[in-house]
C-alpha atoms as a PDB file:
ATOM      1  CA  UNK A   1       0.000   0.000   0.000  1.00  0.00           C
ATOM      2  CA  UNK A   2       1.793   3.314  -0.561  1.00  0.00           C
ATOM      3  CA  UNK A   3       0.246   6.754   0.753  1.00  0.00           C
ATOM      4  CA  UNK A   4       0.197   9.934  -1.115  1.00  0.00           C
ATOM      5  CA  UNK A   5       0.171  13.212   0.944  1.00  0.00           C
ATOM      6  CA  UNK A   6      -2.334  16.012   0.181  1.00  0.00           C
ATOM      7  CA  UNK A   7      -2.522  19.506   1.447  1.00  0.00           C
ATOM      8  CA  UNK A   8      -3.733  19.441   5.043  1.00  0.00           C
ATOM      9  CA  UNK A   9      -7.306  21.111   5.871  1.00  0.00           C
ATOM     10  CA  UNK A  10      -8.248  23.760   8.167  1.00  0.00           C
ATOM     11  CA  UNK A  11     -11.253  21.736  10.225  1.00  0.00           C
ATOM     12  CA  UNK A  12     -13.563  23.265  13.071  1.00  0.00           C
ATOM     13  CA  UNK A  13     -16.074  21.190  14.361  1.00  0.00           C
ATOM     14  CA  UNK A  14     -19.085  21.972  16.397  1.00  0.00           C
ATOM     15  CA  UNK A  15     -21.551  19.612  17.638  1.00  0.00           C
ATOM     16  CA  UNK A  16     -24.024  19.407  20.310  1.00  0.00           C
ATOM     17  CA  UNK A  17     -23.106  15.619  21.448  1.00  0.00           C
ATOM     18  CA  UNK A  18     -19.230  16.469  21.341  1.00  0.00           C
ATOM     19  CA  UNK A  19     -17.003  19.138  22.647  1.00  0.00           C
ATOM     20  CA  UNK A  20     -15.425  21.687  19.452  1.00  0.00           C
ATOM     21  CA  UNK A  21     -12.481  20.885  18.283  1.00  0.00           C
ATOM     22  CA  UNK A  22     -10.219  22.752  15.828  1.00  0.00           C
ATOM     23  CA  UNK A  23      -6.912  21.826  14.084  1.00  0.00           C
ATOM     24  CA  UNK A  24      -5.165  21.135  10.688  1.00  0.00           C
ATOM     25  CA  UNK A  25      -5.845  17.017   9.423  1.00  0.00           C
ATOM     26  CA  UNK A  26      -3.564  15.643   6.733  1.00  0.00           C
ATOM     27  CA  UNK A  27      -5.014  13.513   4.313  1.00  0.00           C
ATOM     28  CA  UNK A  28      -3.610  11.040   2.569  1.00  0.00           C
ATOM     29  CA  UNK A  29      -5.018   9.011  -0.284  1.00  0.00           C
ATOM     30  CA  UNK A  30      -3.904   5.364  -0.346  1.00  0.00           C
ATOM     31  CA  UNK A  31      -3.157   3.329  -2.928  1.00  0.00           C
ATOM     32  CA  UNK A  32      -4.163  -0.419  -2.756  1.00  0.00           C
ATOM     33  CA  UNK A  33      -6.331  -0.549   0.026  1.00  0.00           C
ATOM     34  CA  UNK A  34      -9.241  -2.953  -0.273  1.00  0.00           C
ATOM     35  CA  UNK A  35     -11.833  -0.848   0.831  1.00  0.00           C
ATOM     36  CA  UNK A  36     -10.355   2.728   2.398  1.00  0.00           C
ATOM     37  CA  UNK A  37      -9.609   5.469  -0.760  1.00  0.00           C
ATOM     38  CA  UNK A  38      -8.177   8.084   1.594  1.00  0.00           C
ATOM     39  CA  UNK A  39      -7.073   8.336   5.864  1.00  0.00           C
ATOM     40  CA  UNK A  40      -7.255  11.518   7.895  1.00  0.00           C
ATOM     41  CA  UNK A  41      -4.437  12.099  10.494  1.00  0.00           C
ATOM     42  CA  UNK A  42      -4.084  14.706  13.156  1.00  0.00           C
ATOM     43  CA  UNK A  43      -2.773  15.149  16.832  1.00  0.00           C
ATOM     44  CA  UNK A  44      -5.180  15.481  20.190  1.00  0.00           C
ATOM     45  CA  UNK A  45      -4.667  16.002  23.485  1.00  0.00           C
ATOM     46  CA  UNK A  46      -1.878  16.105  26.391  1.00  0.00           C
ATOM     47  CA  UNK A  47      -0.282  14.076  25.572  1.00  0.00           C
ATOM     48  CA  UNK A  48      -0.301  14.471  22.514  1.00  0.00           C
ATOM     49  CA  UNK A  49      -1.732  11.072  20.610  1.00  0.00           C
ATOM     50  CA  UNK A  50      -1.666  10.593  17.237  1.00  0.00           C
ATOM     51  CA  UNK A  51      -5.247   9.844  15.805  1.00  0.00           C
ATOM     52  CA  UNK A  52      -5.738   7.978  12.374  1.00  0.00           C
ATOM     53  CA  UNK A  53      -9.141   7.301  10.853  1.00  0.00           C
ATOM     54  CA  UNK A  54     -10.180   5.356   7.206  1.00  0.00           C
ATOM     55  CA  UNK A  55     -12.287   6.864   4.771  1.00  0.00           C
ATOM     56  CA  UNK A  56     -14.865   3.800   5.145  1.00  0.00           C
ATOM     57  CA  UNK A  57     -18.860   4.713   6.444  1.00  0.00           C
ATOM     58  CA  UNK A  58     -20.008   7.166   8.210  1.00  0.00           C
ATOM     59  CA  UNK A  59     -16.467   8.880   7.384  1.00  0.00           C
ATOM     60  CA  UNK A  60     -16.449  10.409   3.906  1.00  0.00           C
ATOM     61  CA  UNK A  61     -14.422  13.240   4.650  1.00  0.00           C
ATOM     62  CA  UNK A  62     -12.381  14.984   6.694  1.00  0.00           C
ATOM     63  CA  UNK A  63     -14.830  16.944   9.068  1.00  0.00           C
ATOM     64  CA  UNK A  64     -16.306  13.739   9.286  1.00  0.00           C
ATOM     65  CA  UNK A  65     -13.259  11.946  10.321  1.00  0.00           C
ATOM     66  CA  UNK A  66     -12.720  14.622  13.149  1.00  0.00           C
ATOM     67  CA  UNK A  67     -16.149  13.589  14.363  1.00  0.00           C
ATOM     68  CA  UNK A  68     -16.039  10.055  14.379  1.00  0.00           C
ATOM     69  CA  UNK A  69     -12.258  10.326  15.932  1.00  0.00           C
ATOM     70  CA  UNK A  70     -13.018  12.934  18.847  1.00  0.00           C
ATOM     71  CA  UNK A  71     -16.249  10.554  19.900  1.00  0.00           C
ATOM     72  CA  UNK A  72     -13.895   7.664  20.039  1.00  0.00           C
ATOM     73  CA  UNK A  73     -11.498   9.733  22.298  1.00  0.00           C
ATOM     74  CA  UNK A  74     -14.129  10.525  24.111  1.00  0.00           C
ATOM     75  CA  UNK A  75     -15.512   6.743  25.160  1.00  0.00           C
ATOM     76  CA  UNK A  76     -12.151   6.095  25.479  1.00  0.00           C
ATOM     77  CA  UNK A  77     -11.351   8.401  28.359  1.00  0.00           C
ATOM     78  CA  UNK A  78     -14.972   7.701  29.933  1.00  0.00           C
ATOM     79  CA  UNK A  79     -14.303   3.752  30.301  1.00  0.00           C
ATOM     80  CA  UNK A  80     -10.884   4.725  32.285  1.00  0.00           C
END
């Protein structure tokens, strides 16, 4: 599988069932994948953690990927 790098995007989400968030994500578009065309990649948190998240349902883009990777933080932290 190789990755190509594409400009990174200015995101700012705001949502009523997660806190805002705002940051640059890199996208990358991948090449011989089996199902994923593209992955989303930015940094979150102290420390910092490096979040990663396919392009596969409900994620079509990269405000999208923000959303579904900030709820995932957020379960996270509530099951410690």
């Amino acid at each position: 599988m190789t990755l190509i790098y594409h400009s990174p995007q200015r995101i700012a989400t705001l949502s009523a069932t997660s806190p805002a968030w705002r940051g640059n994500v890199e996208v990358f578009e991948l090449t011989d994948h089996p199902t994923a065309k593209r992955c989303y990649g930015w940094t979150y948190g102290e420390p910092e953690e490096f979040i990663t998240v396919l392009e596969l349902p409900p994620v079509t883009d990269a405000p999208s990927a923000v959303k579904v990777g900030v709820s995932y933080q957020i379960k996270k932290a509530r099951k410690k």
